[in-house]
N, C-alpha and C. Protein backbone atom coordinates (compact mmCIF):
# COMPACT_ATOMS: atom_id res chain seq x y z
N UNK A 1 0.81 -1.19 0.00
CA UNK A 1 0.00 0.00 0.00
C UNK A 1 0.85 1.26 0.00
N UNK A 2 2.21 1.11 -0.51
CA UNK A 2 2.72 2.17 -0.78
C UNK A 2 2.51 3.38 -1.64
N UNK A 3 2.83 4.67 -1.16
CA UNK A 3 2.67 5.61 -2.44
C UNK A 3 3.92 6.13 -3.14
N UNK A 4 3.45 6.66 -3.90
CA UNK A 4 4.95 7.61 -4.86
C UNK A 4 5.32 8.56 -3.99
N UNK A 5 6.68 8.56 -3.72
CA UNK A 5 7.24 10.02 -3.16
C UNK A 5 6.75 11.03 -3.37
N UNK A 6 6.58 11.54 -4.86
CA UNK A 6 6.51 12.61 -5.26
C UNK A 6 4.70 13.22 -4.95
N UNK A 7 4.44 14.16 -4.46
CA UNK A 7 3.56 14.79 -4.01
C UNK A 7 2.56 15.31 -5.49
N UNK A 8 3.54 15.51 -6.57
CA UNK A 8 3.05 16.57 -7.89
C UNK A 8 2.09 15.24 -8.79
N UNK A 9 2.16 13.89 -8.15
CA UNK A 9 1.49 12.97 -8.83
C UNK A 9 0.21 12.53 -8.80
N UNK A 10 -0.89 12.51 -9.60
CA UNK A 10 -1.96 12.52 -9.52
C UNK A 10 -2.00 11.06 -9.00
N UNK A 11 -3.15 11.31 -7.51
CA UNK A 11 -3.32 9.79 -6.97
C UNK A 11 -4.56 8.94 -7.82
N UNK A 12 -4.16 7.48 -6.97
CA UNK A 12 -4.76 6.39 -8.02
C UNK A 12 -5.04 5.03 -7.22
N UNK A 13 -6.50 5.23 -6.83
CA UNK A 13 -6.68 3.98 -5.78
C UNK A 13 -6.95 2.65 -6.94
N UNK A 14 -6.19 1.43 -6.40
CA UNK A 14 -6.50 0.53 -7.50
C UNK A 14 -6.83 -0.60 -6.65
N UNK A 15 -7.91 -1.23 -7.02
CA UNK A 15 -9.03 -1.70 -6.03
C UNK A 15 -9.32 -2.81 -6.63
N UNK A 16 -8.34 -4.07 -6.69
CA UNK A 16 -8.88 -5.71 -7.56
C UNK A 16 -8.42 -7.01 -6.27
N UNK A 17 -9.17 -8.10 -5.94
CA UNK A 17 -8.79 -8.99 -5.21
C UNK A 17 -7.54 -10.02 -6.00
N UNK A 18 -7.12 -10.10 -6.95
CA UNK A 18 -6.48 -10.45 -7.70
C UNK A 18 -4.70 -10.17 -7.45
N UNK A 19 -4.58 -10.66 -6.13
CA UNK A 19 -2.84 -9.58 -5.79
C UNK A 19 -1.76 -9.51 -7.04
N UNK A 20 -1.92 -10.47 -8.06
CA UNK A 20 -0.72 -10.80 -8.65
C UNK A 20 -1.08 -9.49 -9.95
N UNK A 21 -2.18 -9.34 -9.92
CA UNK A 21 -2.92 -8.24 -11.32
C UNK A 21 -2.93 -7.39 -10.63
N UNK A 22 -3.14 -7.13 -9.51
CA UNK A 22 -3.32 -5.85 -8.58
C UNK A 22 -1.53 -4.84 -9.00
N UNK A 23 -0.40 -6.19 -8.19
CA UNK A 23 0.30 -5.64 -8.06
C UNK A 23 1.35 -5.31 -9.36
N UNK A 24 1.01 -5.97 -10.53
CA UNK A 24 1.62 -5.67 -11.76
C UNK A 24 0.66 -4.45 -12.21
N UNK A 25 -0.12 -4.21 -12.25
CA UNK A 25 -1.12 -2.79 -12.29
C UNK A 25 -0.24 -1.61 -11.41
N UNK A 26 -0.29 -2.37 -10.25
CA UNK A 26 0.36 -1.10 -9.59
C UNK A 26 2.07 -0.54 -10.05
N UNK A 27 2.86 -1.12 -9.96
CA UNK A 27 3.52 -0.98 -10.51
C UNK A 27 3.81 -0.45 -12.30
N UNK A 28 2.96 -0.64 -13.63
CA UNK A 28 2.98 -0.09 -14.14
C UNK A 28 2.49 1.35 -14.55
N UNK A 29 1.35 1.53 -13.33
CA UNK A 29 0.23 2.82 -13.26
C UNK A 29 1.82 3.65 -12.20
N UNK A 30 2.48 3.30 -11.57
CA UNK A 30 3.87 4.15 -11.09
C UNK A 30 4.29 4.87 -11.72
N UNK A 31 4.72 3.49 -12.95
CA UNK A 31 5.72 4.35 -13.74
C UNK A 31 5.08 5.15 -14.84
N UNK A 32 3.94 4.90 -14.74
CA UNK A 32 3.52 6.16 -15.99
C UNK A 32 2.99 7.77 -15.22
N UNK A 33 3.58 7.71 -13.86
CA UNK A 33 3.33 8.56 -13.45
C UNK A 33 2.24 9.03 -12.18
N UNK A 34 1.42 7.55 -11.76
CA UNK A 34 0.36 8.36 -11.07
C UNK A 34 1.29 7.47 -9.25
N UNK A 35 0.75 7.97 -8.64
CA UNK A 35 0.81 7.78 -6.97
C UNK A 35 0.39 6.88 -6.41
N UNK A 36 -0.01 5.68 -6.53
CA UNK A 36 -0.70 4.40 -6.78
C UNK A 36 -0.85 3.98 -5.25
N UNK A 37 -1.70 3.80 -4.34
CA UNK A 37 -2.38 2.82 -3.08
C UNK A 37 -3.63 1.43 -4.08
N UNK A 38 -3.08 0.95 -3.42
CA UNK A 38 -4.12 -0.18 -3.77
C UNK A 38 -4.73 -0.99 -2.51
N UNK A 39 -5.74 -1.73 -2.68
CA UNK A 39 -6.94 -2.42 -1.95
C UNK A 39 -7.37 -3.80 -2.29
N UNK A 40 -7.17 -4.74 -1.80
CA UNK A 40 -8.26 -5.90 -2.33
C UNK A 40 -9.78 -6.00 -2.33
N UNK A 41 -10.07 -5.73 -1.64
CA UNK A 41 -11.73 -5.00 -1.23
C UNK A 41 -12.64 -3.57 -1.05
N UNK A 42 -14.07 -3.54 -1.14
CA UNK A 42 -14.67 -2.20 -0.50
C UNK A 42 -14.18 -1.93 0.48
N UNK A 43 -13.76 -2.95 1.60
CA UNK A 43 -14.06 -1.94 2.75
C UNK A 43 -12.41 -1.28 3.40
N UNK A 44 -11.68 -2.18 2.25
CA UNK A 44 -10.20 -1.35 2.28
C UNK A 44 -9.60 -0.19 1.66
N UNK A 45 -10.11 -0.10 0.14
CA UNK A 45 -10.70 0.82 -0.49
C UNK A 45 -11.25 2.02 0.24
N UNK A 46 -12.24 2.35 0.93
CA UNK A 46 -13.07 3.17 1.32
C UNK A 46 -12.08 3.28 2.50
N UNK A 47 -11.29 2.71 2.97
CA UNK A 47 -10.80 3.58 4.56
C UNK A 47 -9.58 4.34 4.04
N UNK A 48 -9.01 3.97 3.01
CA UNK A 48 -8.02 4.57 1.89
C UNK A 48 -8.47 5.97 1.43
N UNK A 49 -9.44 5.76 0.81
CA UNK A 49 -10.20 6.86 0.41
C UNK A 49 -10.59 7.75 1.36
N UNK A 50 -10.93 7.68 2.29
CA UNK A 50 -11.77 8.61 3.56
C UNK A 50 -10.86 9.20 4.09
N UNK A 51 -9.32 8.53 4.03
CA UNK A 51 -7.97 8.83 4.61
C UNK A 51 -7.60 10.50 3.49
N UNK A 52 -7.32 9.60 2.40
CA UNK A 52 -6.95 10.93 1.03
C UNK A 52 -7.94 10.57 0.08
N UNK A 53 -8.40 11.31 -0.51
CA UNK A 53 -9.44 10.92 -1.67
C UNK A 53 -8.64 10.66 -3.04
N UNK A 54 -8.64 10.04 -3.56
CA UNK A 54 -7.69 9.82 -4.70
C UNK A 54 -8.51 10.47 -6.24
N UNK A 55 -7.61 11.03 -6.81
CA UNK A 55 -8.01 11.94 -8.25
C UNK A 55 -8.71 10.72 -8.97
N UNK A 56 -8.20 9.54 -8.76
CA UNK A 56 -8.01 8.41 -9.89
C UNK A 56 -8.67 7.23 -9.21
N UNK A 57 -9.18 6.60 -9.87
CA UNK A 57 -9.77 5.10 -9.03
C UNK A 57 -10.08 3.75 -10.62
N UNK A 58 -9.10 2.75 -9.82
CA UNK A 58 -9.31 1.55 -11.31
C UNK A 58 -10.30 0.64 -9.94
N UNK A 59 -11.50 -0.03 -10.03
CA UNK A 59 -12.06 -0.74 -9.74
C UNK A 59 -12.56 -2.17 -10.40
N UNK A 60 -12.28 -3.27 -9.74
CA UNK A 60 -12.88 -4.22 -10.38
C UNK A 60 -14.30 -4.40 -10.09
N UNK A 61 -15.00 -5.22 -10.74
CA UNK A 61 -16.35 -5.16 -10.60
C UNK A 61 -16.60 -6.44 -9.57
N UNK A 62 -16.34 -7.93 -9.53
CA UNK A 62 -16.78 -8.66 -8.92
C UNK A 62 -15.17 -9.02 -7.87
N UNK A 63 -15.70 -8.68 -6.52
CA UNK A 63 -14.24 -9.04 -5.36
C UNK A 63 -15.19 -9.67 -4.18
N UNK A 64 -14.72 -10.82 -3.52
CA UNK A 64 -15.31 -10.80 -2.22
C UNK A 64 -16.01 -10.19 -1.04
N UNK A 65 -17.29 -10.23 -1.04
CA UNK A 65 -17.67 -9.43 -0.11
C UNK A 65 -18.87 -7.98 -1.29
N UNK A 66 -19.02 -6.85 -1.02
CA UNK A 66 -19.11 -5.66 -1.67
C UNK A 66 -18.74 -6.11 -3.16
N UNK A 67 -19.35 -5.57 -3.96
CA UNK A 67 -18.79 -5.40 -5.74
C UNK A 67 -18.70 -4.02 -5.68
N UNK A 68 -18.08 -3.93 -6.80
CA UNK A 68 -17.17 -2.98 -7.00
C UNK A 68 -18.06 -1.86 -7.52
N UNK A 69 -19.32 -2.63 -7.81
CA UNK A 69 -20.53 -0.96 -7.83
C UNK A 69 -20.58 -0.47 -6.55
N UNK A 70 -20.95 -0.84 -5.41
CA UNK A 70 -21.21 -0.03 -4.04
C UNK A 70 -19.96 0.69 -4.11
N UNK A 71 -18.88 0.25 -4.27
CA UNK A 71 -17.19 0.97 -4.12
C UNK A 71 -17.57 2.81 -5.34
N UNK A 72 -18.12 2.24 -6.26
CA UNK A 72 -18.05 3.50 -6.76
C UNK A 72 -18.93 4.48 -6.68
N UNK A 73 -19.85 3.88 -6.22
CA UNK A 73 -21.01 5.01 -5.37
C UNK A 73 -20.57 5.78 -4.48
N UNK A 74 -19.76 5.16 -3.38
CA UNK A 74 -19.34 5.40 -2.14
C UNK A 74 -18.24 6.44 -2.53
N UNK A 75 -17.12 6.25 -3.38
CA UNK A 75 -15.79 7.16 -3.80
C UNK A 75 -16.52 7.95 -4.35
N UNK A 76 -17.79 8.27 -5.22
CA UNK A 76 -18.28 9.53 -5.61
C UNK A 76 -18.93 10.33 -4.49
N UNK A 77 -19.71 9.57 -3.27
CA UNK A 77 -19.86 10.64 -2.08
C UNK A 77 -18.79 11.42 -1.51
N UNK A 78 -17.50 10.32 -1.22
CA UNK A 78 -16.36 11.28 -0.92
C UNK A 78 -15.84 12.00 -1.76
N UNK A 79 -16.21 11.80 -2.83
CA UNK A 79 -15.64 13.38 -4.06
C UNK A 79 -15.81 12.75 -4.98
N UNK A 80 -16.63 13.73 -5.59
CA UNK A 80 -17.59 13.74 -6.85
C UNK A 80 -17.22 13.73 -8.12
N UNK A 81 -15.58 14.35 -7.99
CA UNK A 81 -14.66 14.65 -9.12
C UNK A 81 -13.70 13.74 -9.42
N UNK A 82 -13.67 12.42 -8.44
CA UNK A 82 -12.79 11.01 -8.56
C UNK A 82 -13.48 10.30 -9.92
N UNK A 83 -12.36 10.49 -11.19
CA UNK A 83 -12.33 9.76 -12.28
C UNK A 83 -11.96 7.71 -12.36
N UNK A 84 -13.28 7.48 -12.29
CA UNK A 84 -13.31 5.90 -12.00
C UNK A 84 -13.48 5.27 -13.16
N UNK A 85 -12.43 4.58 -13.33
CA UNK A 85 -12.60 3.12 -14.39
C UNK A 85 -12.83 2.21 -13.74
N UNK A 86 -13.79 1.39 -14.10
CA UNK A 86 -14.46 -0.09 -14.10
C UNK A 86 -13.78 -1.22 -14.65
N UNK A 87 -13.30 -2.09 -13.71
CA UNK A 87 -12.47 -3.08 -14.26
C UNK A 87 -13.57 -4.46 -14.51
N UNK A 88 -13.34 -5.43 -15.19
CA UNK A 88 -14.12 -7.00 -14.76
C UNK A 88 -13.55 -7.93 -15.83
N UNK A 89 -13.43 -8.44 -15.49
CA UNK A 89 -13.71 -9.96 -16.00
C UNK A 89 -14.95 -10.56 -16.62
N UNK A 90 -15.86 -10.04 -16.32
CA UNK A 90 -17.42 -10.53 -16.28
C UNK A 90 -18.54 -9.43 -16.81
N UNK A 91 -17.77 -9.00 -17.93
CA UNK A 91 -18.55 -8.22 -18.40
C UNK A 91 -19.78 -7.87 -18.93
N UNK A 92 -20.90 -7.05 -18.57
CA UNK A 92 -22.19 -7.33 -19.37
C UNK A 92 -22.36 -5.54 -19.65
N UNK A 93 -23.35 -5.52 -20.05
CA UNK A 93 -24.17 -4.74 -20.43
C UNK A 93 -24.58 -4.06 -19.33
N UNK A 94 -25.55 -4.93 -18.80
CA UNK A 94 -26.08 -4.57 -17.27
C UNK A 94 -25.03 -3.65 -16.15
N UNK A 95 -23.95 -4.15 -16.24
CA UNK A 95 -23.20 -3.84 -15.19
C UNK A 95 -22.29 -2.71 -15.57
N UNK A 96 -22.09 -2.66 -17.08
CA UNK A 96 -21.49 -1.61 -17.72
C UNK A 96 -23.10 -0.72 -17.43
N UNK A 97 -23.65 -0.31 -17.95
CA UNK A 97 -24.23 0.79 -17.69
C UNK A 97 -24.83 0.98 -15.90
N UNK A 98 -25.00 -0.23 -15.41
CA UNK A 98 -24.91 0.34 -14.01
C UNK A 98 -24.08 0.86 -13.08
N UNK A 99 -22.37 0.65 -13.92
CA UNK A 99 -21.13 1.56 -13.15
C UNK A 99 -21.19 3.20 -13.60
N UNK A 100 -21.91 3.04 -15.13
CA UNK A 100 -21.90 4.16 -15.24
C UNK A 100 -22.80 5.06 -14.53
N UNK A 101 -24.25 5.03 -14.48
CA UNK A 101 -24.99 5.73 -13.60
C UNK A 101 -24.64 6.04 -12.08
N UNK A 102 -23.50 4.94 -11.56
CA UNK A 102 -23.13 5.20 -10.62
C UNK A 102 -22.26 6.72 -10.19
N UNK A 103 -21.52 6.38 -11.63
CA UNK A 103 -21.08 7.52 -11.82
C UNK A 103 -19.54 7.19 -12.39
N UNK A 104 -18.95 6.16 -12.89
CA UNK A 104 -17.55 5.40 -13.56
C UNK A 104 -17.54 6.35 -14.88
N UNK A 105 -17.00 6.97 -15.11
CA UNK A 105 -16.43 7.56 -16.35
C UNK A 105 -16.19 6.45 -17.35
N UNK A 106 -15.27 5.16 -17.46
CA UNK A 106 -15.39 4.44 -18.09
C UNK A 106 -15.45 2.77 -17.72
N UNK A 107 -15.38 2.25 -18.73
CA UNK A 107 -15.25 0.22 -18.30
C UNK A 107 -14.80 0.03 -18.91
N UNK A 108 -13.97 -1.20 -18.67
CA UNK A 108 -13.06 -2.19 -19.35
C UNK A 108 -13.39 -2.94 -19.34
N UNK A 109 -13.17 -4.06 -20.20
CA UNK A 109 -13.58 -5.47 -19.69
C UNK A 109 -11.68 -6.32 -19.74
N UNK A 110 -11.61 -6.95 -18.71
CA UNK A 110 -10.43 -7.44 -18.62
C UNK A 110 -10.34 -8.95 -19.95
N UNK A 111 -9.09 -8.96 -20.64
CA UNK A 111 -7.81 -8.66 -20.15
C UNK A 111 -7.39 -7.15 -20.54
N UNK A 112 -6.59 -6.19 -19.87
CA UNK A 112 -6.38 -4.62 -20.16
C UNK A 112 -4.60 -4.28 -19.69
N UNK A 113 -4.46 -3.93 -20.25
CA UNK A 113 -3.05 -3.13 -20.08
C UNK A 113 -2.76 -2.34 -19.56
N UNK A 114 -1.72 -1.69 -18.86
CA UNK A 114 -1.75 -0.05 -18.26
C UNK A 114 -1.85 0.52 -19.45
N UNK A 115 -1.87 0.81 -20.48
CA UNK A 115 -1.95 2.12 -21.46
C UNK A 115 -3.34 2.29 -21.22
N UNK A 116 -3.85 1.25 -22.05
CA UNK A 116 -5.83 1.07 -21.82
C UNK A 116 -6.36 1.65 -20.47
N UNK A 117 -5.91 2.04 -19.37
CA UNK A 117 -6.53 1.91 -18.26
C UNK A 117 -6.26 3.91 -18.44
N UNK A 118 -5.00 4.36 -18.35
CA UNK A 118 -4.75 5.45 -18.70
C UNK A 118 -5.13 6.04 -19.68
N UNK A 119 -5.60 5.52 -21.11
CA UNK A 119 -6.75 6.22 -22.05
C UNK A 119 -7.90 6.13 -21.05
N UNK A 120 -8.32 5.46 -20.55
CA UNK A 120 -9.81 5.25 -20.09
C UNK A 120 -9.88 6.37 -18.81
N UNK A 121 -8.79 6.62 -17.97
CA UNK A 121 -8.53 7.53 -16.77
C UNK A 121 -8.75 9.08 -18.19
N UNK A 122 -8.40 8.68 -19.00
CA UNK A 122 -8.15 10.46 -19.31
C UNK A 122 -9.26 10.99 -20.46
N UNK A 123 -9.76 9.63 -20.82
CA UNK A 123 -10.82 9.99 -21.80
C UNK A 123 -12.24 10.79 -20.58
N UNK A 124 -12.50 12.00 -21.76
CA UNK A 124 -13.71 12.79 -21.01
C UNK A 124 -14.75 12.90 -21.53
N UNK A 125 -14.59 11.99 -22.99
CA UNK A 125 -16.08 12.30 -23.72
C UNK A 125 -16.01 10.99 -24.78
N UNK A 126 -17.45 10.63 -25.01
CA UNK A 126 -17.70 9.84 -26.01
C UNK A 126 -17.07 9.89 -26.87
N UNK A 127 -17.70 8.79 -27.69
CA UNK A 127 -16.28 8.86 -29.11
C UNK A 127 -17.91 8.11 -30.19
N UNK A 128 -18.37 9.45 -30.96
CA UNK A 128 -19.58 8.67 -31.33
C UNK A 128 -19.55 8.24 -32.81
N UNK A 129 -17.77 8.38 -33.27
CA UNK A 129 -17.35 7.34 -34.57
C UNK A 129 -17.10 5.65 -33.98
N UNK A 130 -17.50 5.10 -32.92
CA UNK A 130 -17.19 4.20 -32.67
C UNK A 130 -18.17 3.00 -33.41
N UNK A 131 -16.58 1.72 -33.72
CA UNK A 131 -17.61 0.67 -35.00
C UNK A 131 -18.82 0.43 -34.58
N UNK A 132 -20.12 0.04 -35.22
CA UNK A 132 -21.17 -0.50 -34.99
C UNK A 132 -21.06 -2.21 -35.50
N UNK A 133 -21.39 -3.22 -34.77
CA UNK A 133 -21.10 -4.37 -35.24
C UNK A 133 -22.31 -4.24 -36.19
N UNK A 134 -21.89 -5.10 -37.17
CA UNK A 134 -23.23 -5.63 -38.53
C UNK A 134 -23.61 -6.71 -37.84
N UNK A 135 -23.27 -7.70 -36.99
CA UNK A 135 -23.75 -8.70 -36.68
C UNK A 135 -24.77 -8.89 -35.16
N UNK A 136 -26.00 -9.41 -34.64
CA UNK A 136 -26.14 -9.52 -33.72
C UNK A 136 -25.42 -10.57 -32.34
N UNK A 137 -25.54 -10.04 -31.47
CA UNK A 137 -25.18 -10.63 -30.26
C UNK A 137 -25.67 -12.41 -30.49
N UNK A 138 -24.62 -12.92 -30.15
CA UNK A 138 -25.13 -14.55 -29.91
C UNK A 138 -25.96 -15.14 -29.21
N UNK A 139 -26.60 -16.30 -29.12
CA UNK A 139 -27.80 -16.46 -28.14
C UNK A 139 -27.10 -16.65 -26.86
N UNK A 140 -25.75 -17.21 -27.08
CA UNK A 140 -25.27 -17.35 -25.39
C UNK A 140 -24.40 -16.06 -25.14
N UNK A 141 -24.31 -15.07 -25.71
CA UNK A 141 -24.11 -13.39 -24.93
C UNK A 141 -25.50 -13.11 -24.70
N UNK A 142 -26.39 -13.25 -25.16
CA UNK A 142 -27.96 -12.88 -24.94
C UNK A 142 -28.10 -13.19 -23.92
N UNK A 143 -28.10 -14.68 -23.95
CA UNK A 143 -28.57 -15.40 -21.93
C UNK A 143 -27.80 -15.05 -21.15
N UNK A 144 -26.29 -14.43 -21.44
CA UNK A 144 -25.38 -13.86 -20.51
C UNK A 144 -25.74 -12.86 -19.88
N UNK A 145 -25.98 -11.76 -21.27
CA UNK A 145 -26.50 -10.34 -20.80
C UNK A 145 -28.18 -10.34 -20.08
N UNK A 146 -28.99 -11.67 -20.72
CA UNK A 146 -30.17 -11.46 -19.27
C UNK A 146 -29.87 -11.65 -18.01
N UNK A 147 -29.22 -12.95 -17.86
CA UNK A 147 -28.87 -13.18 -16.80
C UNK A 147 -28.51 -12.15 -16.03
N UNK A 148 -26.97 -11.18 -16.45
CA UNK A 148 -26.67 -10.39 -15.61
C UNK A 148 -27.92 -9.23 -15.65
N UNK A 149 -28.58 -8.73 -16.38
CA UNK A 149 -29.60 -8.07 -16.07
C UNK A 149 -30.79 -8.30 -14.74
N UNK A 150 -31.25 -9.81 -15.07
CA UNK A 150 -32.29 -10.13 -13.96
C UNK A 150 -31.36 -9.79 -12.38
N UNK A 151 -29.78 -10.33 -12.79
CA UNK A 151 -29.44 -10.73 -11.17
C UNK A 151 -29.20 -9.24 -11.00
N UNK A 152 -28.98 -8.34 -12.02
CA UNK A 152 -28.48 -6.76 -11.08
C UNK A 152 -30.18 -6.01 -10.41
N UNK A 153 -31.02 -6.59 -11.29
CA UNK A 153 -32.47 -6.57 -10.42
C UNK A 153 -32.79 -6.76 -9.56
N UNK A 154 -32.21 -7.64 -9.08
CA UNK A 154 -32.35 -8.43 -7.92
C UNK A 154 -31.12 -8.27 -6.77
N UNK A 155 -30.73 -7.39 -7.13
CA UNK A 155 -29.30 -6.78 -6.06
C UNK A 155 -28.56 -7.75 -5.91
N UNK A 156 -27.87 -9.27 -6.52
CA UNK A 156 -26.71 -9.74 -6.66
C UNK A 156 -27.60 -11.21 -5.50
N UNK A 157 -28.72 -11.35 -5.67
CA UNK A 157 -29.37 -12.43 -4.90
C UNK A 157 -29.75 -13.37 -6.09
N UNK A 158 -28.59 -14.15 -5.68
CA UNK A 158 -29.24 -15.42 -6.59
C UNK A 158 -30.12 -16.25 -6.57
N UNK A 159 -30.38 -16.53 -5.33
CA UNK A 159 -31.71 -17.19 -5.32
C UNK A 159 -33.16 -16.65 -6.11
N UNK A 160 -33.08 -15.37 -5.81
CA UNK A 160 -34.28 -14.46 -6.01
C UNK A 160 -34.12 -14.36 -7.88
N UNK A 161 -32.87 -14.53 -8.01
CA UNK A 161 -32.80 -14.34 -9.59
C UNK A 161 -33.22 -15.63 -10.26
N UNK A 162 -32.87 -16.83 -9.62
CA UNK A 162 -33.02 -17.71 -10.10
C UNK A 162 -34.16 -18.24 -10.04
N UNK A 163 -34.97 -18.01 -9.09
CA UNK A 163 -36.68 -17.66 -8.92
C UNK A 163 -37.29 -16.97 -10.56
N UNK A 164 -36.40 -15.47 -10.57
CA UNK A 164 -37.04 -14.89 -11.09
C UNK A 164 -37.10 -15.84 -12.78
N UNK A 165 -36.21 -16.31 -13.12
CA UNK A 165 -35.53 -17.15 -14.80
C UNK A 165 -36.11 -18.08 -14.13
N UNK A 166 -36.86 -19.07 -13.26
CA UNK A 166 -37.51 -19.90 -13.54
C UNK A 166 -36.69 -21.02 -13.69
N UNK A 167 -35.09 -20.90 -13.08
CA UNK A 167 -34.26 -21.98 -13.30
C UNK A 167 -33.50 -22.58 -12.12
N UNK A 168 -32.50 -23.60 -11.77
CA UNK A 168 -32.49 -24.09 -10.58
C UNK A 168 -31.49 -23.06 -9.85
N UNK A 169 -31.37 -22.92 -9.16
CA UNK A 169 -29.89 -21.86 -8.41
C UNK A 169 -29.02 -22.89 -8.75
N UNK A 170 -28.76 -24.03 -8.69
CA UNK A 170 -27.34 -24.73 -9.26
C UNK A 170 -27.20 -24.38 -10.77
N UNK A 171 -27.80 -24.29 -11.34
CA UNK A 171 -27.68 -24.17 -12.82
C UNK A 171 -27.61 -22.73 -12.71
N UNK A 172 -27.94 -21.91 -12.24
CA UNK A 172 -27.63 -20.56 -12.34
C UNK A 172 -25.90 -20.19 -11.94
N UNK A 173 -25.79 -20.70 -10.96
CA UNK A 173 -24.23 -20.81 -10.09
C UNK A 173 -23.37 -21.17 -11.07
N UNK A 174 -23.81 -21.87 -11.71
CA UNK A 174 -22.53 -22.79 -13.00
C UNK A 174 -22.61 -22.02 -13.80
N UNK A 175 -23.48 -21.68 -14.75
CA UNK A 175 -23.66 -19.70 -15.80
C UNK A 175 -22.91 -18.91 -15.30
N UNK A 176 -23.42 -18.37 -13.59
CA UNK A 176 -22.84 -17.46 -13.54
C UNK A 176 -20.84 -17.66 -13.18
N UNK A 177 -20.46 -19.02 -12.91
CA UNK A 177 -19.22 -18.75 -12.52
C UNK A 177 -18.46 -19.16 -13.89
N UNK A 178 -18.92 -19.31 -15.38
CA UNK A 178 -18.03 -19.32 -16.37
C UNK A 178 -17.96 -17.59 -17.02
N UNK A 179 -17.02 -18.16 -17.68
CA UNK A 179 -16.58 -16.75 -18.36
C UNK A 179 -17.81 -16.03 -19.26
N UNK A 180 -18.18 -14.88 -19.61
CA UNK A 180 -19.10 -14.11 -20.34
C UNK A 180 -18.47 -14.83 -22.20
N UNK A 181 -19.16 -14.97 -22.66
CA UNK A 181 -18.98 -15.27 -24.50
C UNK A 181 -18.44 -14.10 -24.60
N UNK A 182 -17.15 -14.31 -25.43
CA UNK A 182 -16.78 -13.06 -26.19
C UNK A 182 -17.57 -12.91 -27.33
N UNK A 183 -17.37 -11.86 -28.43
CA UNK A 183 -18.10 -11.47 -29.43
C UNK A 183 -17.11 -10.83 -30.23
């Protein structure tokens, strides 16, 4: 949980349960300049934050305990002007636009690089030449992206989600713990 010496460096809370990605993150977000504390969790995160508020925040989306949406709700009460990227693995739709309303400037979906993370820290506006696919979404990104839709309905209760799809919670558990279909 070290920081950069230098005081003139814009800080950068980086917030993934993942130590070995955490700490190769941290280390390359150094050397490109920012002041880097990092966290495995919300509730380490947030005592970090409450301590110094950091300019900068990389969050993952799914960590033990809290996801990484409550984390960015919470860093926008302590300051409103903390530029948050959305990290995951588990990317949907659902969860991309629910970091954003939270208030995440941008998302990634992992695997990501430090450059990528630093366009995404510095980008401030849409980009509305971006490709449009010609093709539609697959039926298994479809059931991906309901899925994560019903369960963000349902505030991250699987049972209640799996109620809601009409399917067993074991069979939901096994969906939800493989990887999202790429596209």
């Amino acid at each position: 949980m070290n920081t950069e010496n230098n005081p003139d460096n814009p800080t950068l809370l980086l917030v993934d349960d993942d130590e070995v990605f955490r700490r190769v993150l941290k280390r390359a977000m150094g050397r490109r300049g920012y002041a880097v504390v990092d966290a495995a969790d919300v509730q380490e995160a947030l005592a970090l934050a409450q301590q110094n508020p950091p300019e900068f925040a990389v969050v993952d989306l799914k960590m033990p305990g809290e996801s990484g949406l409550v984390l960015i709700e919470k860093l926008i009460e302590i300051d409103p002007n903390t530029r948050i990227v959305m990290l995951t693995g588990y990317a949907s739709i659902a969860t991309a636009v629910e970091a954003i309303k939270l208030g995440a400037t941008h998302y990634l979906a992992k695997p990501v690089d430090a450059d990528e993370v630093v366009a995404a820290l510095n980008k401030l506006e849409g980009d509305a030449s971006l490709n449009v696919s010609d093709s539609p979404l697959s039926v298994d990104r479809l059931e991906w992206e309901h899925i994560q839709r019903v369960l963000a309905e349902h505030e991250g209760n699987i049972s209640a989600t799996a109620r809601a799809l009409k399917m067993h919670r074991r069979t939901l558990q096994r969906k939800l713990g493989k990887r999202p279909v790429r596209e």
